[in-house]
Protein backbone atom coordinates (compact mmCIF):
# COMPACT_ATOMS: atom_id res chain seq x y z
CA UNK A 1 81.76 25.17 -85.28
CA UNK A 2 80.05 28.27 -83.78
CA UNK A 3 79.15 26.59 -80.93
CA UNK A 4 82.82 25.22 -80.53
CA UNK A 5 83.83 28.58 -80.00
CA UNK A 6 81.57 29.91 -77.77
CA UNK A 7 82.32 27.08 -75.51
CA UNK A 8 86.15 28.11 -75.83
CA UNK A 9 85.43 31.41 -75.21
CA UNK A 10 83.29 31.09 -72.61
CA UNK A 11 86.03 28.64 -71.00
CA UNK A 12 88.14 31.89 -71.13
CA UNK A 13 90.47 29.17 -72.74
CA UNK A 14 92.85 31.63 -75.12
CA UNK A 15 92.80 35.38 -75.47
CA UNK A 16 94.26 37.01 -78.56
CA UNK A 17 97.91 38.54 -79.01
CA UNK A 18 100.95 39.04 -80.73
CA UNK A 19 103.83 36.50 -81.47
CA UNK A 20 106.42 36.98 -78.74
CA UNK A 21 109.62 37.26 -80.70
CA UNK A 22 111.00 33.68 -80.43
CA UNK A 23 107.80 31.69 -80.26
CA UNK A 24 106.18 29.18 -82.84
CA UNK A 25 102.63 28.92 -83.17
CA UNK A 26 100.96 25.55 -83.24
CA UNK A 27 98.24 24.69 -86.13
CA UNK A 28 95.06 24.02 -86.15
CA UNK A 29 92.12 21.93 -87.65
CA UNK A 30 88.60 21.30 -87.60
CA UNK A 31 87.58 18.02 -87.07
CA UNK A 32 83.53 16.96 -87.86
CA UNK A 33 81.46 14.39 -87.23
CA UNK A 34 77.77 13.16 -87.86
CA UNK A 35 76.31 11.37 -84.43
CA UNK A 36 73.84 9.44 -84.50
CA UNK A 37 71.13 7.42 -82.53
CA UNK A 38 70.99 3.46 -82.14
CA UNK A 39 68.09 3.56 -85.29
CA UNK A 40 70.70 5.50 -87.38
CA UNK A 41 68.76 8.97 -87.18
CA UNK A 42 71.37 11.59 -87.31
CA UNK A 43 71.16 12.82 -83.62
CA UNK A 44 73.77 16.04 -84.00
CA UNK A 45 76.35 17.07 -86.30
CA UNK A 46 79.56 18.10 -84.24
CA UNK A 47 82.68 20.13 -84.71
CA UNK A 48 86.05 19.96 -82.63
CA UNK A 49 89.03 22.66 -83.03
CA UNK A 50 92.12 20.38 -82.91
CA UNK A 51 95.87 21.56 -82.43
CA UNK A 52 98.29 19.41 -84.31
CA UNK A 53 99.74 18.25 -81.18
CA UNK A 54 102.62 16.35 -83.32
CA UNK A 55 104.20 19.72 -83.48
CA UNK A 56 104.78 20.30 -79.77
CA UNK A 57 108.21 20.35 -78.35
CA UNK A 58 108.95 18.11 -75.17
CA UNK A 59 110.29 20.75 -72.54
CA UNK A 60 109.36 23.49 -74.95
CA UNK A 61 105.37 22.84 -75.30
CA UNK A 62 104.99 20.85 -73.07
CA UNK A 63 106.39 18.14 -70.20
CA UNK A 64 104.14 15.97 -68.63
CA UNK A 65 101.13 13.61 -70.06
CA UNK A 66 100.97 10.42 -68.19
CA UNK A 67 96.79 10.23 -67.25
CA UNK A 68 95.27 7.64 -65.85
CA UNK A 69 92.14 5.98 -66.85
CA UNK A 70 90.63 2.57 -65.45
CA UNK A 71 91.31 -0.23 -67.26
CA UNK A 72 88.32 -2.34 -68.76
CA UNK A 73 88.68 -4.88 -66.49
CA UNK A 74 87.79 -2.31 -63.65
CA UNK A 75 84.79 -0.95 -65.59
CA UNK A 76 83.31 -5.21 -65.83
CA UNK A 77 84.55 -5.48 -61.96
CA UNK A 78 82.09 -1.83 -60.96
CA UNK A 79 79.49 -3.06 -63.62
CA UNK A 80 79.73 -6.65 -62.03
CA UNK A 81 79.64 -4.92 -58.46
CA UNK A 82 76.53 -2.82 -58.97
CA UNK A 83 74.50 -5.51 -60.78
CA UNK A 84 74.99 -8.36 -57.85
CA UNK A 85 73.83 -5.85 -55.55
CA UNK A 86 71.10 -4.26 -57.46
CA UNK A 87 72.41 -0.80 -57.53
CA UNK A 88 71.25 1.78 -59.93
CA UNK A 89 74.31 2.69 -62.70
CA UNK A 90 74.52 5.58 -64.55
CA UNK A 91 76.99 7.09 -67.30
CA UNK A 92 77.59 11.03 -67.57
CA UNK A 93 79.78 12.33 -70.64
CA UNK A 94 81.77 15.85 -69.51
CA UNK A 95 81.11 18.25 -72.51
CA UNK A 96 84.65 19.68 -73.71
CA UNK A 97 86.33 17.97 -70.76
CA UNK A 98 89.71 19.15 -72.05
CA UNK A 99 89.18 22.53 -71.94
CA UNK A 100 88.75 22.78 -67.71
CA UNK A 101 92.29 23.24 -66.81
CA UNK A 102 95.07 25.85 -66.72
CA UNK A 103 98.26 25.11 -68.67
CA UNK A 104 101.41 25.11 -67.20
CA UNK A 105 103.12 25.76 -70.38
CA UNK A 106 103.21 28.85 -72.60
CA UNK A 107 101.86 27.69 -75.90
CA UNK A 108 100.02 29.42 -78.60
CA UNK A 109 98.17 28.52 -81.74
CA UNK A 110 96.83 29.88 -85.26
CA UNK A 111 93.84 31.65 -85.75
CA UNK A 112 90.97 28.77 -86.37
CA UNK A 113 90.53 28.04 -90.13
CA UNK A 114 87.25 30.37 -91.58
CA UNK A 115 87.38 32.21 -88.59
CA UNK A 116 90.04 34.56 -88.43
CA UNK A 117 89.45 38.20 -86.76
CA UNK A 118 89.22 41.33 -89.54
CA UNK A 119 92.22 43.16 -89.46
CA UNK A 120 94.16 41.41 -86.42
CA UNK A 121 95.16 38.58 -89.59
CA UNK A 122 98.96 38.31 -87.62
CA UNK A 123 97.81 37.40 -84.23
CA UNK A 124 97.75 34.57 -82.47
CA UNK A 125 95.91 32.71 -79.62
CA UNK A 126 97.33 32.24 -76.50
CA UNK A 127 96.07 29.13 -74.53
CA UNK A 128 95.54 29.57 -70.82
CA UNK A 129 93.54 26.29 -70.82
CA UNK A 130 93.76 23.17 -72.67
CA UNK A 131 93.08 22.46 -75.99
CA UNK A 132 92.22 18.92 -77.59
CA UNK A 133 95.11 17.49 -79.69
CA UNK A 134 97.91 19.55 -76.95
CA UNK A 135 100.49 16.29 -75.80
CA UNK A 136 99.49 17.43 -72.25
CA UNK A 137 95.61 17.79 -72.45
CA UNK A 138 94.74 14.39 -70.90
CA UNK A 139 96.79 15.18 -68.13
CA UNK A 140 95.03 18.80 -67.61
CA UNK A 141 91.98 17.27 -67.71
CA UNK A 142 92.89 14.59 -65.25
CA UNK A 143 94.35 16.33 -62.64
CA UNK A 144 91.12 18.79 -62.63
CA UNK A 145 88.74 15.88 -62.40
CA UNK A 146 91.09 14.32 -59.64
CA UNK A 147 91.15 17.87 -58.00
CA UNK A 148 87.16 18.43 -57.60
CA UNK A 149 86.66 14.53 -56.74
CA UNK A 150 89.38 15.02 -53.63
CA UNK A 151 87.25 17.89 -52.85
CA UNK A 152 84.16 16.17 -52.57
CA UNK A 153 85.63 14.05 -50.71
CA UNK A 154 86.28 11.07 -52.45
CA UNK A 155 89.06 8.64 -51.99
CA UNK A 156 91.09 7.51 -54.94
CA UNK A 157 91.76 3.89 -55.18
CA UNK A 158 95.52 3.60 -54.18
CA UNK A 159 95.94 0.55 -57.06
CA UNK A 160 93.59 1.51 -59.71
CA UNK A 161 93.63 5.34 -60.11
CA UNK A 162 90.60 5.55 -62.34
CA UNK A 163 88.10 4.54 -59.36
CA UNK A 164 86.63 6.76 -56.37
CA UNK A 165 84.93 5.92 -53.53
CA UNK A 166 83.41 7.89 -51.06
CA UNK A 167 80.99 6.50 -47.46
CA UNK A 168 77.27 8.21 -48.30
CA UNK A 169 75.02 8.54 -45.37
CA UNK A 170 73.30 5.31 -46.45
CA UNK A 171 76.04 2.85 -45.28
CA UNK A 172 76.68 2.37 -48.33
CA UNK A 173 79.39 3.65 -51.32
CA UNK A 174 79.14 5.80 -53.67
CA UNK A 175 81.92 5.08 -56.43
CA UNK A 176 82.72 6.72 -59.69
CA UNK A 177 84.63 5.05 -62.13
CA UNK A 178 86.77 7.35 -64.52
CA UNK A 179 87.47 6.82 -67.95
CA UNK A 180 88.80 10.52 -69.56
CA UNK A 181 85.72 12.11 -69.83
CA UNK A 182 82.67 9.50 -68.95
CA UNK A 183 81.98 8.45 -66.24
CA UNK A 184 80.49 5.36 -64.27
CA UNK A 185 78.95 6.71 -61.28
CA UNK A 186 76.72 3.41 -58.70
CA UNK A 187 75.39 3.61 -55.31
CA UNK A 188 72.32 2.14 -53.72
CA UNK A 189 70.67 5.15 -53.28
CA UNK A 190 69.13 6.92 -56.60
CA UNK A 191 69.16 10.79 -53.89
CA UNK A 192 72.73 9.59 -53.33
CA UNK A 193 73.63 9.83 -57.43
CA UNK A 194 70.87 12.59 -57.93
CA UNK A 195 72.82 15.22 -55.47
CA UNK A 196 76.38 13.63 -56.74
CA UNK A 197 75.21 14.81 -60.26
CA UNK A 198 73.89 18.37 -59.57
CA UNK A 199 76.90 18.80 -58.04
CA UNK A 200 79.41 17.78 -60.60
CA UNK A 201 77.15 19.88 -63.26
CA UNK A 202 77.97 23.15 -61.22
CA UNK A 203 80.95 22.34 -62.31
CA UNK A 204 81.23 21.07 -65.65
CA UNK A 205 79.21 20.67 -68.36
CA UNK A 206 77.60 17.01 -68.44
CA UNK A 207 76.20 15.07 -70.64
CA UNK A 208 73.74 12.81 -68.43
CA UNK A 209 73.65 9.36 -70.17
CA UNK A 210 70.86 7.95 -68.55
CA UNK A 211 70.44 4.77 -66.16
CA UNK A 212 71.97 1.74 -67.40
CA UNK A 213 70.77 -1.54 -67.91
CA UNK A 214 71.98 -4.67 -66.67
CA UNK A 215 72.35 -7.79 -69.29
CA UNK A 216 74.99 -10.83 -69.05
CA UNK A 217 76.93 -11.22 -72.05
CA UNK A 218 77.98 -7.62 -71.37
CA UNK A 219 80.99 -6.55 -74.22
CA UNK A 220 83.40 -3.42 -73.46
CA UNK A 221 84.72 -1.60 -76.56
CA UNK A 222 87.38 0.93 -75.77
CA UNK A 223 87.92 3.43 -78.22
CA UNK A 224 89.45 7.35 -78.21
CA UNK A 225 85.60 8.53 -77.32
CA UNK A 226 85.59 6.24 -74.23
CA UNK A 227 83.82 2.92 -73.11
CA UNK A 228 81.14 1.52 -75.29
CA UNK A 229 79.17 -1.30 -74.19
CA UNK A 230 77.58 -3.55 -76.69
């Protein structure tokens, strides 16, 4: 839970004030869960501060919330892709991906449960970032990711909005495949995926997945954490 917070606050994601007259504040909730590693060792015990998103307003709280994210079919077709060729494949998981982008919207929430400030018991937090469980917080994080991928200059597949491509020095593409917060990233060149990924970890904070491995039989489970492959 602690560290929660200190990646909120270090996202500079809410700041602490008093109700405007007029305003509602949303709840909030911790949510926990117990990771844990393919031989069932526990591998981290985690903690997520949650609005209660079901309270928002539309036009009030929020407008917008349409965010892409490749379809499964486009994840076999990269996977498919990278294997025929022989390219290396790797998965990277952005750490509190939801929390990267300015809202739009004025919206403010409760004081997290068991951690409420001594003697400032009536304020509120005022988001100036995202928050998971806010209507609007997939499309935050979406247009962020879209934002610093443009930047680098990648092009965003005009039929499939979740895939970006980008010419590497090689001859050869470098594409990343976008699913919320993992990603697929292949190219034929292991520098070409090495420099990609220092770059997007100035960024954000990643979780690098690891290289993986190739197998036929391959089965795609999508679920609200992502893309699983069994």
């Amino acid at each position: 839970m602690e560290e929660e917070l200190r990646s909120i606050e270090k996202n500079q994601t809410w700041e602490l004030v008093h109700l405007p007259q007029g305003k509602r504040p949303i709840d909030v909730k911790w949510v926990y869960k117990t990771k844990v590693k393919p031989n069932g060792d526990v591998s981290k015990y985690k903690a997520r501060l949650v609005t209660r998103g079901f309270l928002q307003k539309h036009g009030l709280d929020y407008n917008e919330v349409f965010a892409p994210v490749a379809r499964l079919e486009t994840v076999r077709l990269i996977v498919a892709v990278a294997s025929n060729k022989n390219w290396s494949l790797y998965q990277l998981d952005v750490k509190s991906a939801f929390l990267n982008w300015p809202l739009k919207e004025e919206v403010y929430i409760t004081q997290p449960p068991s951690y409420i400030v001594a003697g400032q018991e009536d304020k509120v937090y005022k988001l100036n970032k995202a928050l998971y469980g806010l209507k609007q917080a997939p499309r935050a994080w979406n247009m962020k990711i879209d934002s610093f991928l443009v930047q680098q200059n990648f092009t965003k597949c005009t039929t499939e909005h979740g895939v970006y491509v980008r010419n590497t020095d090689s001859g050869e593409f470098l594409i990343i495949c976008l699913y919320v917060d993992y990603l697929l990233v292949t190219d034929s060149s292991k520098e070409d995926i090495r420099v990609f990924k220092g770059r997007i970890m100035e960024e954000f904070e990643i979780f690098d997945l690891g290289e993986l491995s190739y197998f036929l039989g391959i089965e795609f489970v999508s679920t609200s954490k992502g893309i699983f492959m069994n």
